[in-house]
PDB file of N, CA and C in Angstrom:
ATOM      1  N   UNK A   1      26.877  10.236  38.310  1.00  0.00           N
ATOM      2  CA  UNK A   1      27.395   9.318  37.332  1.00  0.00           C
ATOM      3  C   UNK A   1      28.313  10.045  36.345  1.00  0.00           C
ATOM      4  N   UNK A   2      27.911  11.317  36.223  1.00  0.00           N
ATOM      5  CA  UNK A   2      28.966  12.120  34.976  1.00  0.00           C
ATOM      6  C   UNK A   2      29.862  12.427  35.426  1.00  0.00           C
ATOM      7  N   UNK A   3      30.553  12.631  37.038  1.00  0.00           N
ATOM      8  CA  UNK A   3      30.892  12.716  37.367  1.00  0.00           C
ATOM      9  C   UNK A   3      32.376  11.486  37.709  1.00  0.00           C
ATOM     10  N   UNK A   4      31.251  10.171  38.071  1.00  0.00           N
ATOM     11  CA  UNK A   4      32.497   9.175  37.710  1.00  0.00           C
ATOM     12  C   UNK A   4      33.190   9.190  36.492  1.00  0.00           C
ATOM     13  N   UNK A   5      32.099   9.305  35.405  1.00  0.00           N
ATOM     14  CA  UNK A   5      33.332   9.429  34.300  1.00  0.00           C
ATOM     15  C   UNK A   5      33.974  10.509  33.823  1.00  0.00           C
ATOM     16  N   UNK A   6      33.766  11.310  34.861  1.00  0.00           N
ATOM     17  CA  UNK A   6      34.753  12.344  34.325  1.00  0.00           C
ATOM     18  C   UNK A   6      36.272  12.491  35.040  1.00  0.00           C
ATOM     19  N   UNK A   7      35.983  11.188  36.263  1.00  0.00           N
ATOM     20  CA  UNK A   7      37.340  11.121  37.286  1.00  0.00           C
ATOM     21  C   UNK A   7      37.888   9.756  36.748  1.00  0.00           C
ATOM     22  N   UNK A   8      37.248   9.008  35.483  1.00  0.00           N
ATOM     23  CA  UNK A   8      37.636   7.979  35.381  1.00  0.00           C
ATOM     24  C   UNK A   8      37.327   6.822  35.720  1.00  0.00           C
ATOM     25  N   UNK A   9      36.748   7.133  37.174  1.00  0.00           N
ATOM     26  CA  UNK A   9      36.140   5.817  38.169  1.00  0.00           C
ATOM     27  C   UNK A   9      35.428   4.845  36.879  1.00  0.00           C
ATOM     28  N   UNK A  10      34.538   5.334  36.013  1.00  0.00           N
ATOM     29  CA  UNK A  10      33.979   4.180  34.962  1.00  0.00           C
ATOM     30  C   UNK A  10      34.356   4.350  33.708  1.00  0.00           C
ATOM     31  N   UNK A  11      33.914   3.516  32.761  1.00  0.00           N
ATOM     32  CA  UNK A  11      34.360   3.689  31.291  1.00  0.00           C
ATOM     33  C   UNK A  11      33.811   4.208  30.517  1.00  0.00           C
ATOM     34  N   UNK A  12      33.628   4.419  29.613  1.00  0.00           N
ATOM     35  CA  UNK A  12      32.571   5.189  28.715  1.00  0.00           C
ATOM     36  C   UNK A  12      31.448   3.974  28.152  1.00  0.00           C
ATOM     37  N   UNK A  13      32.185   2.533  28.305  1.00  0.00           N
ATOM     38  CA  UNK A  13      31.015   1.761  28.091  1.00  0.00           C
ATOM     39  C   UNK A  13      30.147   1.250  29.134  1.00  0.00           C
ATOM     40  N   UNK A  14      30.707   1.299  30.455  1.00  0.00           N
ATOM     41  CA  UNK A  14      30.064   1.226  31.738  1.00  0.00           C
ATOM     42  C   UNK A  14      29.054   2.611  31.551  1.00  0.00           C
ATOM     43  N   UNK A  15      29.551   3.215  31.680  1.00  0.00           N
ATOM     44  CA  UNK A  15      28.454   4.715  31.510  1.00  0.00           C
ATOM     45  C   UNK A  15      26.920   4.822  31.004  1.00  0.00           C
ATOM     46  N   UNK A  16      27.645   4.070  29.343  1.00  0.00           N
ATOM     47  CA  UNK A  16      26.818   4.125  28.620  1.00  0.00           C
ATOM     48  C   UNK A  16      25.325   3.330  28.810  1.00  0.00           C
ATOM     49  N   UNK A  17      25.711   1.793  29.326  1.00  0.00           N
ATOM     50  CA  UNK A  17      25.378   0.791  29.723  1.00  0.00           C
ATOM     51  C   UNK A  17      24.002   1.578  30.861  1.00  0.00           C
ATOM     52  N   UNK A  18      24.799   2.320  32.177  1.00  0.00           N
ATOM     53  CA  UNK A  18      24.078   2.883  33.297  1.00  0.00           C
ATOM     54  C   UNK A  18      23.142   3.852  32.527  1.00  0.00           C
ATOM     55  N   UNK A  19      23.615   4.848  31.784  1.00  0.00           N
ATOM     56  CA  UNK A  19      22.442   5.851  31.526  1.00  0.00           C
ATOM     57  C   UNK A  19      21.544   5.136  30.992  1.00  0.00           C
ATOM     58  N   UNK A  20      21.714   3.997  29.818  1.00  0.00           N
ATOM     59  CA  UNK A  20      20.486   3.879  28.791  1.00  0.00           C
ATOM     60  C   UNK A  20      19.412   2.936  29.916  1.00  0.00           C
ATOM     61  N   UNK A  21      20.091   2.304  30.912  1.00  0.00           N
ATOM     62  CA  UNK A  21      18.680   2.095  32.010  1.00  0.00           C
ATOM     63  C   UNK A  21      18.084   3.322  33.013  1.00  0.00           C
ATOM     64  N   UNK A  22      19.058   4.091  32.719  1.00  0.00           N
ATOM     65  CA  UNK A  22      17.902   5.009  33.486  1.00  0.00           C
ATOM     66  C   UNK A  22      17.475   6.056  32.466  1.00  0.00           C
ATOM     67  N   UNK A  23      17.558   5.524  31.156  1.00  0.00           N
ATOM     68  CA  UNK A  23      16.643   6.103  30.041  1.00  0.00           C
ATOM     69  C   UNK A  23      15.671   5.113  30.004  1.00  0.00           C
ATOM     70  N   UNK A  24      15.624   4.109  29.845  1.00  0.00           N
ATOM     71  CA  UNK A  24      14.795   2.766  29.558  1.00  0.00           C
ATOM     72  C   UNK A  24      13.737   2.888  31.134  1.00  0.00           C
ATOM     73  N   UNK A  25      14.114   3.788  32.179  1.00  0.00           N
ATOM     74  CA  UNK A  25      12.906   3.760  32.850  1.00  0.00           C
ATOM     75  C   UNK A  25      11.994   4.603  32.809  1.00  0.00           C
ATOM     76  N   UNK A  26      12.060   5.695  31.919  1.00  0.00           N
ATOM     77  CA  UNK A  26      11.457   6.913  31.547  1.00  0.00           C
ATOM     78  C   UNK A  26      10.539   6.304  30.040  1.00  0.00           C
ATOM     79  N   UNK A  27       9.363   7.204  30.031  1.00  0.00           N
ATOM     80  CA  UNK A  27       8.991   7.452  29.057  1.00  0.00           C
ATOM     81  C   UNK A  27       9.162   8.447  28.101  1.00  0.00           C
ATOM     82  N   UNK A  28       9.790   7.942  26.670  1.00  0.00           N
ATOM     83  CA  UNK A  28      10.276   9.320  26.107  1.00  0.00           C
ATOM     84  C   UNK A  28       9.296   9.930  25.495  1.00  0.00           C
ATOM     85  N   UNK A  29       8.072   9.700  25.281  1.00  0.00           N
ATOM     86  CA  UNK A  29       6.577  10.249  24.874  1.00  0.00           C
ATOM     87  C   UNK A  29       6.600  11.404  25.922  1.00  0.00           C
ATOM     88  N   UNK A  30       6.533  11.164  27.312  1.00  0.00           N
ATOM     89  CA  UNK A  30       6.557  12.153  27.774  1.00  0.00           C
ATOM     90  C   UNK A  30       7.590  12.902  28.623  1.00  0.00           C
ATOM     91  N   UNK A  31       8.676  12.625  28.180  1.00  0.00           N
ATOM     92  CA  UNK A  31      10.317  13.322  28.193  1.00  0.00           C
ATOM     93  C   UNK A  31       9.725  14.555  26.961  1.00  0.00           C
ATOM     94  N   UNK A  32       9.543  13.567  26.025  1.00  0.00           N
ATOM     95  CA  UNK A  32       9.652  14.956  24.807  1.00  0.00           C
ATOM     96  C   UNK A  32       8.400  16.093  24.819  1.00  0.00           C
ATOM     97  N   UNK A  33       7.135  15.693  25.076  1.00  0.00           N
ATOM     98  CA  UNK A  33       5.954  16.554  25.603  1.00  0.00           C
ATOM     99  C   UNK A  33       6.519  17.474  26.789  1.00  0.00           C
ATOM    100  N   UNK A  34       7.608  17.161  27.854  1.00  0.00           N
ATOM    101  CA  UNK A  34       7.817  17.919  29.111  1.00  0.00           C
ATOM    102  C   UNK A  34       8.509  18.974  28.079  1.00  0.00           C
ATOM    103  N   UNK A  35       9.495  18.361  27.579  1.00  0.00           N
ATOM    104  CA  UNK A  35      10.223  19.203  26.726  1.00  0.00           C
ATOM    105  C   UNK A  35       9.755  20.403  26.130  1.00  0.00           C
ATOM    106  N   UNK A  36       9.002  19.697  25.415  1.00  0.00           N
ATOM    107  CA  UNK A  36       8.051  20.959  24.350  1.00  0.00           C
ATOM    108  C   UNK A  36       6.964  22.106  24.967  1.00  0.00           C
ATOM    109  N   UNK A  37       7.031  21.430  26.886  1.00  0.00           N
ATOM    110  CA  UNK A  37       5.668  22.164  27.408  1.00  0.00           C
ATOM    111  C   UNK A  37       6.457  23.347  27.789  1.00  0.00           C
ATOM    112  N   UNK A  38       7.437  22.868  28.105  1.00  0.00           N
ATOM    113  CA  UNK A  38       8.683  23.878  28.867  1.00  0.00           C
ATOM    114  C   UNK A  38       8.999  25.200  28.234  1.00  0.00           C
ATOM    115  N   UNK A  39       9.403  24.880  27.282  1.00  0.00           N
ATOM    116  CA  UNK A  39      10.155  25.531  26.568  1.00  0.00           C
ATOM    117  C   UNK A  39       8.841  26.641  25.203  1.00  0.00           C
ATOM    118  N   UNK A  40       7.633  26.067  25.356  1.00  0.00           N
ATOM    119  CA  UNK A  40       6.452  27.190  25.516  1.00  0.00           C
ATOM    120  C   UNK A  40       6.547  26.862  23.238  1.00  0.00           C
ATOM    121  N   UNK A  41       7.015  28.066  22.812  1.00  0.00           N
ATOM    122  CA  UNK A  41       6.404  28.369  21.570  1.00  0.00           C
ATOM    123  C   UNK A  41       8.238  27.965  20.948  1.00  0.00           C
ATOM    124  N   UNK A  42       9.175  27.583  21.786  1.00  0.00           N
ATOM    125  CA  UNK A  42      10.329  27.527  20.765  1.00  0.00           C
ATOM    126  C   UNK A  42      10.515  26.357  21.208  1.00  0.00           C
ATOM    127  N   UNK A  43      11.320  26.173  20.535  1.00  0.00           N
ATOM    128  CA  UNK A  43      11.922  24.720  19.741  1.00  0.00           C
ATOM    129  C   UNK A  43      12.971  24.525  20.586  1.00  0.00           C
ATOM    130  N   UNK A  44      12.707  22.825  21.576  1.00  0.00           N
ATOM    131  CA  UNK A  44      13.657  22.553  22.572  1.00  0.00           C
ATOM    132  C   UNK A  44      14.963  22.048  22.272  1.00  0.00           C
ATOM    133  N   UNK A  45      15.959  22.479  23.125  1.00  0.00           N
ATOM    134  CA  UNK A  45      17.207  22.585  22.828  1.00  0.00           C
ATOM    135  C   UNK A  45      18.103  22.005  23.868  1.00  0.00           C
ATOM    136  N   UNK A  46      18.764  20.851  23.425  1.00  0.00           N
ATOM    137  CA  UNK A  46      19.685  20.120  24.410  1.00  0.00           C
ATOM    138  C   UNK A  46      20.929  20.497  24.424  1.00  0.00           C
ATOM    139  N   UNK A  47      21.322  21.229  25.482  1.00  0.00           N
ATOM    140  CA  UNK A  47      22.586  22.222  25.596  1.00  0.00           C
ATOM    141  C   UNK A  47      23.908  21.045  26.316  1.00  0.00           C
ATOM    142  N   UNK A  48      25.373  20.977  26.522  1.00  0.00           N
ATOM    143  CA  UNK A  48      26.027  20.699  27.144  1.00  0.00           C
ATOM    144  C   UNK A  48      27.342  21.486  26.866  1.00  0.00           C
ATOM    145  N   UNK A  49      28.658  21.355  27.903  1.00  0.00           N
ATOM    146  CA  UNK A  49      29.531  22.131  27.345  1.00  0.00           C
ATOM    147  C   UNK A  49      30.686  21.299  26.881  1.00  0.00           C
ATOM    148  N   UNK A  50      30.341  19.968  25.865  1.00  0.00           N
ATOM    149  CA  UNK A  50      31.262  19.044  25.758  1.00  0.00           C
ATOM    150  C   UNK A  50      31.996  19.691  24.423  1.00  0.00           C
ATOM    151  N   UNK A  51      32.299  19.214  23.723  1.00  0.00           N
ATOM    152  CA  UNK A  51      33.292  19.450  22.493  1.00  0.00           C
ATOM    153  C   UNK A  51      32.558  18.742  21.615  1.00  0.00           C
ATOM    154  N   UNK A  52      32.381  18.716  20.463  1.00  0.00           N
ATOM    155  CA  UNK A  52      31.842  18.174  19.235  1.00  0.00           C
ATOM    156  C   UNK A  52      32.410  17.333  18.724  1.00  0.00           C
ATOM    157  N   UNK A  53      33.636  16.810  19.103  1.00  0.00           N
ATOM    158  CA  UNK A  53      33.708  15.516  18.681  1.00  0.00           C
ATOM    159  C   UNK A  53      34.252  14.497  20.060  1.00  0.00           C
ATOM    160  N   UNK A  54      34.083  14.847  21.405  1.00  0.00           N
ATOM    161  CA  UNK A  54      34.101  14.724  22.230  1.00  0.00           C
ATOM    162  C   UNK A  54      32.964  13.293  23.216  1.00  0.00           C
ATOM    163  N   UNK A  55      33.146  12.398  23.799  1.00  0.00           N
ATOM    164  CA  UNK A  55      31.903  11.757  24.202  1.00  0.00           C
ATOM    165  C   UNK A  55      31.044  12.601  25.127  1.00  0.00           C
ATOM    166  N   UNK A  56      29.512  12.443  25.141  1.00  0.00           N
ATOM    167  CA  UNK A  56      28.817  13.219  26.093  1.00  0.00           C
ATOM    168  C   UNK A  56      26.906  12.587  25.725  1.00  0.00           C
ATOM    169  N   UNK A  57      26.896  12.561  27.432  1.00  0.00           N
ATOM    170  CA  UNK A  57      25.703  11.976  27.888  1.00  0.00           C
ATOM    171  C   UNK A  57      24.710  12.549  26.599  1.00  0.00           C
ATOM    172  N   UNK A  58      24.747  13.573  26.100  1.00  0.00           N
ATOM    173  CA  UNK A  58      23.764  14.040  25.413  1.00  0.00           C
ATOM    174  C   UNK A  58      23.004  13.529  24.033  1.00  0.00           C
ATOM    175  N   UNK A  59      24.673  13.246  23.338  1.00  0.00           N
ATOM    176  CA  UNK A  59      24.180  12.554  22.054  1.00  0.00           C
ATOM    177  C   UNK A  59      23.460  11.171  22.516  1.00  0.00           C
ATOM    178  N   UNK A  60      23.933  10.545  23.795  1.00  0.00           N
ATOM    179  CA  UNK A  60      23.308   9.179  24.337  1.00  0.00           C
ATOM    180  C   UNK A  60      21.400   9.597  24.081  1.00  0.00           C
ATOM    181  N   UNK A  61      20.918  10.554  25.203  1.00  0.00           N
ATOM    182  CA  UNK A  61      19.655  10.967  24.747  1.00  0.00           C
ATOM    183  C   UNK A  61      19.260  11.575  23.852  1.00  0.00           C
ATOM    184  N   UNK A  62      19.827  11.815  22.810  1.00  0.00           N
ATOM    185  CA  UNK A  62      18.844  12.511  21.880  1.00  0.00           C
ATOM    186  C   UNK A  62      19.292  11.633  20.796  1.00  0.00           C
ATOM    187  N   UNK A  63      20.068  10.412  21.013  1.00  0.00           N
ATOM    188  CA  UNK A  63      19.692   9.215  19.950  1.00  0.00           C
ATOM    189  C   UNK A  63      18.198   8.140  20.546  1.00  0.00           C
ATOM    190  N   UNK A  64      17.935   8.437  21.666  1.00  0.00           N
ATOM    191  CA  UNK A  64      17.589   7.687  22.629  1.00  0.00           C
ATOM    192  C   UNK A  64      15.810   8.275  22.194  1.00  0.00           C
ATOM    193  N   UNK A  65      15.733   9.223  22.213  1.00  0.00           N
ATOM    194  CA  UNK A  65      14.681   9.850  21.653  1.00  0.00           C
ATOM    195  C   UNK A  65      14.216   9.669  20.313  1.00  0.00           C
ATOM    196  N   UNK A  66      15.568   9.586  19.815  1.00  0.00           N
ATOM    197  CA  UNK A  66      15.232   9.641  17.753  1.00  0.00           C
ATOM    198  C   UNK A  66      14.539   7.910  17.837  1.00  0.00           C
ATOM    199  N   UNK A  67      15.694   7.457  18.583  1.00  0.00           N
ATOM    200  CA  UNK A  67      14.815   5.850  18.337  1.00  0.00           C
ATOM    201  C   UNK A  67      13.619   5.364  18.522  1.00  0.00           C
ATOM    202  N   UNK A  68      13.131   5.871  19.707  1.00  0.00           N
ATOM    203  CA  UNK A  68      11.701   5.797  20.395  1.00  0.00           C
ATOM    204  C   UNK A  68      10.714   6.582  20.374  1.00  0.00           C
ATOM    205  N   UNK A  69      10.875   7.689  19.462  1.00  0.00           N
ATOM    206  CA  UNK A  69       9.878   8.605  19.034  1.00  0.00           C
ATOM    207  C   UNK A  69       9.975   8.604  17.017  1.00  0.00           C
ATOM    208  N   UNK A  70      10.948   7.923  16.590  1.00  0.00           N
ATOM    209  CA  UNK A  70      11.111   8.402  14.990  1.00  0.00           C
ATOM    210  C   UNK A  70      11.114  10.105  14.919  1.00  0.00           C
ATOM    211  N   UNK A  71      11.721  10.407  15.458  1.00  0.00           N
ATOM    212  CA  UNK A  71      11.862  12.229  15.594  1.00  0.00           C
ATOM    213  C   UNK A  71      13.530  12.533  15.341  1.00  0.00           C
ATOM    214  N   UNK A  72      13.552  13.426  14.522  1.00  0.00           N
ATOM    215  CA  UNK A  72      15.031  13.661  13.949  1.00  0.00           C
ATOM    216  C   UNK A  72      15.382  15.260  14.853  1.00  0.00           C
ATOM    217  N   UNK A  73      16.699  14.681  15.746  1.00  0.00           N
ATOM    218  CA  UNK A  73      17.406  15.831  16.268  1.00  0.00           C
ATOM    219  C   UNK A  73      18.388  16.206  16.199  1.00  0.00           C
ATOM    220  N   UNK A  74      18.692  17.333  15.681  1.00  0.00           N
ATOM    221  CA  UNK A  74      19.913  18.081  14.579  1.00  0.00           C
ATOM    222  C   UNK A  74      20.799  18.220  15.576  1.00  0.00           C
ATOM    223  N   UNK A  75      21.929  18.503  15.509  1.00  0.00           N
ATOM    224  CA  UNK A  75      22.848  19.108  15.663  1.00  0.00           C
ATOM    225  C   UNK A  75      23.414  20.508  15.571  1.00  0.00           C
ATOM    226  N   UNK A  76      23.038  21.569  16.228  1.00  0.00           N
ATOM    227  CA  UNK A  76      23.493  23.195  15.422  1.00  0.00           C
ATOM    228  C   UNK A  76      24.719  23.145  14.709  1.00  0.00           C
ATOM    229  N   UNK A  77      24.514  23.726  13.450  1.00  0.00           N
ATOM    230  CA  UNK A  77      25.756  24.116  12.656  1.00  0.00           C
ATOM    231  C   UNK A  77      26.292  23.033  12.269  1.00  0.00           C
ATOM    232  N   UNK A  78      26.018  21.650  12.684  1.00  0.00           N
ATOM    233  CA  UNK A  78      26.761  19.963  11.991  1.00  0.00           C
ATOM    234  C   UNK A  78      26.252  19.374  11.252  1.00  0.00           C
ATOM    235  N   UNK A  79      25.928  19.545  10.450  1.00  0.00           N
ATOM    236  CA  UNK A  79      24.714  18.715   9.614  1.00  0.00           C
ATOM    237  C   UNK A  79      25.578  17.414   8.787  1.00  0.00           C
ATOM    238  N   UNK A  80      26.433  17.222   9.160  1.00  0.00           N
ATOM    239  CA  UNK A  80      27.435  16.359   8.431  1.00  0.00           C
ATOM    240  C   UNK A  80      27.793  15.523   9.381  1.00  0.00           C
ATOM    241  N   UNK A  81      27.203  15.106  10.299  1.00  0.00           N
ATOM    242  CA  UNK A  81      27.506  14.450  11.263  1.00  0.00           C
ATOM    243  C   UNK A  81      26.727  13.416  11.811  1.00  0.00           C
ATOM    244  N   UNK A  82      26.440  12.116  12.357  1.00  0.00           N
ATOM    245  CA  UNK A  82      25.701  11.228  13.250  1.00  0.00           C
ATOM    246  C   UNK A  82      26.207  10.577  14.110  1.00  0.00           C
ATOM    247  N   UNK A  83      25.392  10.245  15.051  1.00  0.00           N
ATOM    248  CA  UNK A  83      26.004  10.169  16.555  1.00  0.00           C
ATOM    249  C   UNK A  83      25.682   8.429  16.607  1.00  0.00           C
ATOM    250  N   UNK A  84      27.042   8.242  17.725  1.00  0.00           N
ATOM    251  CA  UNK A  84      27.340   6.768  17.703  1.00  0.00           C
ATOM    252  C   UNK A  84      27.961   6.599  18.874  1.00  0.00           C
ATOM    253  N   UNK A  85      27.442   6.098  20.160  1.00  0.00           N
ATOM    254  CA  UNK A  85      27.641   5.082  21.030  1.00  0.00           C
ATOM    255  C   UNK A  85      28.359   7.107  22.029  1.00  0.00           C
ATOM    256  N   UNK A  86      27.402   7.896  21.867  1.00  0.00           N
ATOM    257  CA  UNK A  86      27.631   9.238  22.859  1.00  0.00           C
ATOM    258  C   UNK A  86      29.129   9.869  21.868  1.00  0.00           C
ATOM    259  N   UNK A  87      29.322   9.970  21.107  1.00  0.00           N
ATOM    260  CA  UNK A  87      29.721  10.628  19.990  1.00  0.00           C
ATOM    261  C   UNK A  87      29.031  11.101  18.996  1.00  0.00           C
ATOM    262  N   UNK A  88      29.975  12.082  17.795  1.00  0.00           N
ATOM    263  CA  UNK A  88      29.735  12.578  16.884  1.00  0.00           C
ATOM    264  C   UNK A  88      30.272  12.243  15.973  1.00  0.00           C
ATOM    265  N   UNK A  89      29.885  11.801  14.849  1.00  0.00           N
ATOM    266  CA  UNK A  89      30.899  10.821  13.630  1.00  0.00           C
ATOM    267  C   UNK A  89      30.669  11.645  12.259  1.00  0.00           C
ATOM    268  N   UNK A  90      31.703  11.880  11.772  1.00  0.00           N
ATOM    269  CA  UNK A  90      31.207  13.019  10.385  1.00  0.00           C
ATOM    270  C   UNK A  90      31.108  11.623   9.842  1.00  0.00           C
ATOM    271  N   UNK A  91      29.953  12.032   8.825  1.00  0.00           N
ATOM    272  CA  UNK A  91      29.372  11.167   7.681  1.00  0.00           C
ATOM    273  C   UNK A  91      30.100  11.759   6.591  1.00  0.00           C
ATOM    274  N   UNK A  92      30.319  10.521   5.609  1.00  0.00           N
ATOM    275  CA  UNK A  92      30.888  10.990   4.346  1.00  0.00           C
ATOM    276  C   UNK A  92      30.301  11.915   3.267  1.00  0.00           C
ATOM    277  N   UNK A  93      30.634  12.515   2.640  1.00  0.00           N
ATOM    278  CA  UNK A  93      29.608  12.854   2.051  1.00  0.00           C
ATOM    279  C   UNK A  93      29.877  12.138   0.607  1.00  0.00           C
ATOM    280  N   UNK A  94      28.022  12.143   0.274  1.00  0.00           N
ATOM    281  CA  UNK A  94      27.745  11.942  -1.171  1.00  0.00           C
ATOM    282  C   UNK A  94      28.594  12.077  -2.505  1.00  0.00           C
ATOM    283  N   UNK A  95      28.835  11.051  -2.840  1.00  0.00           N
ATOM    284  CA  UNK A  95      29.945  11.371  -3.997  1.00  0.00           C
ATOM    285  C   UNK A  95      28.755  11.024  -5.423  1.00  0.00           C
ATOM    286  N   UNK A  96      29.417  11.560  -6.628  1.00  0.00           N
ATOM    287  CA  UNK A  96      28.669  11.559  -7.937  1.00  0.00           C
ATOM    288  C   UNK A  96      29.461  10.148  -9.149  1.00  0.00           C
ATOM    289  N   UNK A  97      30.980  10.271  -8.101  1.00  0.00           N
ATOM    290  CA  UNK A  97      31.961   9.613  -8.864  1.00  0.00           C
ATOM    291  C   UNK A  97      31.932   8.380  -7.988  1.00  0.00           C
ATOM    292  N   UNK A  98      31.860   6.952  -8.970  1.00  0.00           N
ATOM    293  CA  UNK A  98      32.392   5.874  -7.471  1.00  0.00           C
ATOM    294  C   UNK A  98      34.075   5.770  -7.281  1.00  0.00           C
ATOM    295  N   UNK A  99      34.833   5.589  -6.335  1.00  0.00           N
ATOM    296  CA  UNK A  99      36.200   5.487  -6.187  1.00  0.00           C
ATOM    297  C   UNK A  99      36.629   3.953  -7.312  1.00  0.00           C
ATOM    298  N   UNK A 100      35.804   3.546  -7.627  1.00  0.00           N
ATOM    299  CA  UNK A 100      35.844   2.165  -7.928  1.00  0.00           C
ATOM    300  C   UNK A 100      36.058   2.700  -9.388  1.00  0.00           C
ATOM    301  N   UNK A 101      37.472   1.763 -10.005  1.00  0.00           N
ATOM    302  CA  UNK A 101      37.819   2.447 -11.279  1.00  0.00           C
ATOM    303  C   UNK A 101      37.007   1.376 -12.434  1.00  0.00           C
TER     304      UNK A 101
END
């Protein structure tokens, strides 16, 4: 499937559409337990070699997780950022001043 969209054959909303049912047939209770059994005494880590502001299957699951577990998964080094529809979206930051005169 990453493959079609990486030749184009589908869209990024067709994509999106396909993975989240073959997330929706998994249990992420124990997606995230495999996770944590795996990976022993450190802290599991969802690797890809996309670009950071780039679309990619990944942010799809590890929003997919945050939703169905209430479990918050960072981003290395982005902390200014939240993910939206297999993107990365910088969040604004906090202002002290309103723009509003």
């Amino acid at each position: 499937m990453i493959n079609s969209l990486k030749k184009k054959i589908i869209s990024e909303e067709r994509f999106i559409v396909l993975y989240n049912e073959q997330l929706s047939e998994l249990d992420p209770k124990n997606v995230f337990e495999h996770l944590s059994c795996i990976t022993g005494n450190f802290e599991p880590v969802m690797m890809c070699h996309c670009g950071k502001t780039k679309f990619c299957h990944r942010h799809i699951a590890a929003q997919w997780l945050e939703d169905n577990l209430g479990v918050r998964i960072t981003e290395h080094e982005v902390p200014y950022f939240e993910r939206k529809n297999g993107y990365l979206i910088k969040k604004k930051a906090p202002s002290l001043f309103n723009d509003k005169g």
